[in-house]
Protein backbone atom coordinates (compact mmCIF):
# COMPACT_ATOMS: atom_id res chain seq x y z
CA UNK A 1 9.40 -48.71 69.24
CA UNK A 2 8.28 -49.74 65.80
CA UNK A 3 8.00 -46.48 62.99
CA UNK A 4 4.04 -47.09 63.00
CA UNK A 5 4.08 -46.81 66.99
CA UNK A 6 6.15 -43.60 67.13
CA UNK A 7 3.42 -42.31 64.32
CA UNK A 8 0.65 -42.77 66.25
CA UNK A 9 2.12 -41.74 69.66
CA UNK A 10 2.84 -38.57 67.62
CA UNK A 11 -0.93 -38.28 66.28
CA UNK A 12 -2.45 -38.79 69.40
CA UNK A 13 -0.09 -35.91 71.26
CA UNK A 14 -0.81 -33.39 68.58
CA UNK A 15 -4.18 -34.54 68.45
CA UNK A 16 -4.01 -34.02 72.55
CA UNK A 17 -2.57 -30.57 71.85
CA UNK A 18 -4.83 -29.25 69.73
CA UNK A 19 -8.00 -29.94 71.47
CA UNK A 20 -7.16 -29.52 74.75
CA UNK A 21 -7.14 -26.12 77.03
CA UNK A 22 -8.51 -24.60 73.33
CA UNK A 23 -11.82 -23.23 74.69
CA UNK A 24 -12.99 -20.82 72.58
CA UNK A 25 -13.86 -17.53 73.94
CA UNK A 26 -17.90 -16.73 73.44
CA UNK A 27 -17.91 -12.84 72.02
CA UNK A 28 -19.88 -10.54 73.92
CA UNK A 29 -21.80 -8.73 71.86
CA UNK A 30 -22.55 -5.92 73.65
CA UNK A 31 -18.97 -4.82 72.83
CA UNK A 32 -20.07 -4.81 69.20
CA UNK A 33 -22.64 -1.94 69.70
CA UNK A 34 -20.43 0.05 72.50
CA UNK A 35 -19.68 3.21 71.27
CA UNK A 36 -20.82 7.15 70.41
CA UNK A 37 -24.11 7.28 68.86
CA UNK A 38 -26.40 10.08 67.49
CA UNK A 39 -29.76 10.00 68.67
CA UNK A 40 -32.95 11.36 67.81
CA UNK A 41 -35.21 11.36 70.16
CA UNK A 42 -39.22 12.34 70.86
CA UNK A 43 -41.12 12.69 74.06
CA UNK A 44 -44.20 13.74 75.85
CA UNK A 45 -45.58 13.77 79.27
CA UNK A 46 -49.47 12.77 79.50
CA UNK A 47 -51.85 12.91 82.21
CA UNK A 48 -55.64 11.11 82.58
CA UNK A 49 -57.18 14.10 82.86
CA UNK A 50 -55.51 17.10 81.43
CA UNK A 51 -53.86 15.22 78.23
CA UNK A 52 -50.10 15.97 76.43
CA UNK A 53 -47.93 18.62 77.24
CA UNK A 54 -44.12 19.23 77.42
CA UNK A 55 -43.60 17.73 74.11
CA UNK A 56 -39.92 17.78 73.01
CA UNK A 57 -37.94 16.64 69.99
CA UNK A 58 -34.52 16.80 69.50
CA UNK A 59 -30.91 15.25 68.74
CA UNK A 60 -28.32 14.26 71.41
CA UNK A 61 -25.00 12.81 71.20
CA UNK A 62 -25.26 9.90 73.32
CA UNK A 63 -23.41 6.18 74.19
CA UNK A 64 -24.25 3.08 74.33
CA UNK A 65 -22.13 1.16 77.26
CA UNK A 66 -22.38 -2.28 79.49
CA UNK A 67 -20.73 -3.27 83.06
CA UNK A 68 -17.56 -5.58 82.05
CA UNK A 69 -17.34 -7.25 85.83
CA UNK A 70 -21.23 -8.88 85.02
CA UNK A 71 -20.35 -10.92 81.81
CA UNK A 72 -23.69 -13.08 82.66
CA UNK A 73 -26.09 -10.36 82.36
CA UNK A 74 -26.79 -8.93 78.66
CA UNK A 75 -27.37 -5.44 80.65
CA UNK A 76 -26.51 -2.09 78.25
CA UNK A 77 -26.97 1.22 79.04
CA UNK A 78 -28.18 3.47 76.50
CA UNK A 79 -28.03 7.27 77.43
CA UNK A 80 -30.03 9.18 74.73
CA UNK A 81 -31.16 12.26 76.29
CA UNK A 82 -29.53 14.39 78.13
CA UNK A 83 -29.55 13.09 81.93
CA UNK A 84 -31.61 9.85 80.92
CA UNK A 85 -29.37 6.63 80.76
CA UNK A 86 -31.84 3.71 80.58
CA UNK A 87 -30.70 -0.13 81.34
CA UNK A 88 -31.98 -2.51 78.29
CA UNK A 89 -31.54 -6.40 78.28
CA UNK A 90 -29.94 -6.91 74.38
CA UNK A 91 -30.26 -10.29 73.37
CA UNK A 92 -27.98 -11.91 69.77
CA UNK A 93 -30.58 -10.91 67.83
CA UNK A 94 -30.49 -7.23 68.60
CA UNK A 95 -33.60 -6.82 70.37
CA UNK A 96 -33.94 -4.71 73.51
CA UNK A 97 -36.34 -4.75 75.88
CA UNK A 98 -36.77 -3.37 79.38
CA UNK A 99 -39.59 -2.76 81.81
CA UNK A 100 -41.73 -0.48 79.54
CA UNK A 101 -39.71 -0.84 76.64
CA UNK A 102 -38.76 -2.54 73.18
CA UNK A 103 -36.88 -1.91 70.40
CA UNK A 104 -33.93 -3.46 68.40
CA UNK A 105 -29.95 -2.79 67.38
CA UNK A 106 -30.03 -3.43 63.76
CA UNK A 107 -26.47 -4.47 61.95
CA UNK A 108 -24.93 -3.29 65.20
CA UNK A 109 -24.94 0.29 64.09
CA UNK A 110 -28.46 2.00 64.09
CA UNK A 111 -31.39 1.16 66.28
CA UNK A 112 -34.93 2.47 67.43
CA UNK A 113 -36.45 1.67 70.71
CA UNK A 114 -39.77 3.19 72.45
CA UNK A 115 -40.40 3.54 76.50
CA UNK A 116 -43.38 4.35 78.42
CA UNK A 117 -42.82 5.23 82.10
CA UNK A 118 -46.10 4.43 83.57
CA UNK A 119 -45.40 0.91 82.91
CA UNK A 120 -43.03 0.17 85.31
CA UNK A 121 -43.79 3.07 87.66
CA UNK A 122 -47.60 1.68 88.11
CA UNK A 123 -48.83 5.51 87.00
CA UNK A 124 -52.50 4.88 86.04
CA UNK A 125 -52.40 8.58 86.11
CA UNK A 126 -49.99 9.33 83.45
CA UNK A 127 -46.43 9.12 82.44
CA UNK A 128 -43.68 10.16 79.88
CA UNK A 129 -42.94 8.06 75.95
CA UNK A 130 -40.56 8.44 74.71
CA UNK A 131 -39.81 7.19 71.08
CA UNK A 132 -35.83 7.09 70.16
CA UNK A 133 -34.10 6.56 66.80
CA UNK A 134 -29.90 6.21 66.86
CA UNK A 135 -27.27 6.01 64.58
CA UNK A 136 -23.48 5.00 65.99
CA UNK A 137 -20.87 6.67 64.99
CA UNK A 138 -17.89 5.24 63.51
């Protein structure tokens, strides 16, 4: 084999090294806003005919988590009151939405979202909003 041969049968099997079997792994970014967060949160419960009552405001110390086994479904779970975990969809862009709901992650580490119950529950009658502001923690 002449020099020039065994150069370019060397080329080609480094090039075959490189760029084979070298898939690169997509990053779920869900693991980027995983985590402790402090929330702030505001609600009220409304009715059609006798208006707002139990109005509450307050902080919690909440998380924001996701499924691992389910890597196809953008699915977190963001529990910012106490006993209320809701399930967003979070797209790359940060924004959440969910049946009722919107809001966005901003720079992966603060976000504000806002839910209204009667949405998804069909309540012509009333419901509960809620209006949420978070920090994560680092």
């Amino acid at each position: 084999m002449n020099p020039s041969s065994k150069y370019l049968v060397t080329a080609i099997f480094i090039f075959a090294i490189l760029f084979s079997g070298c898939k690169k792994k997509s990053l779920d970014y869900r693991t980027l806003v995983s985590g402790d967060w402090n929330f702030h949160y505001s609600s009220y419960n409304w009715t059609m005919s006798g208006g707002v009552f139990n109005e509450q405001e307050g902080d919690f110390k909440g998380k924001i988590s996701y499924k691992k086994k389910n890597k196809d479904v953008k699915a977190i779970l963001i529990n910012y009151m106490d006993g209320i975990t809701t399930t967003f969809e979070l797209d790359k862009e940060g924004n959440l939405t969910c049946c009722g709901g919107s809001g966005k992650i901003q720079n992966n580490d603060s976000t504000s979202f806002s839910i209204a119950t009667n949405v998804c529950d069909h309540a012509m009658g009333g419901g509960t909003n809620y209006t949420v502001r978070g920090k994560k923690i680092n």
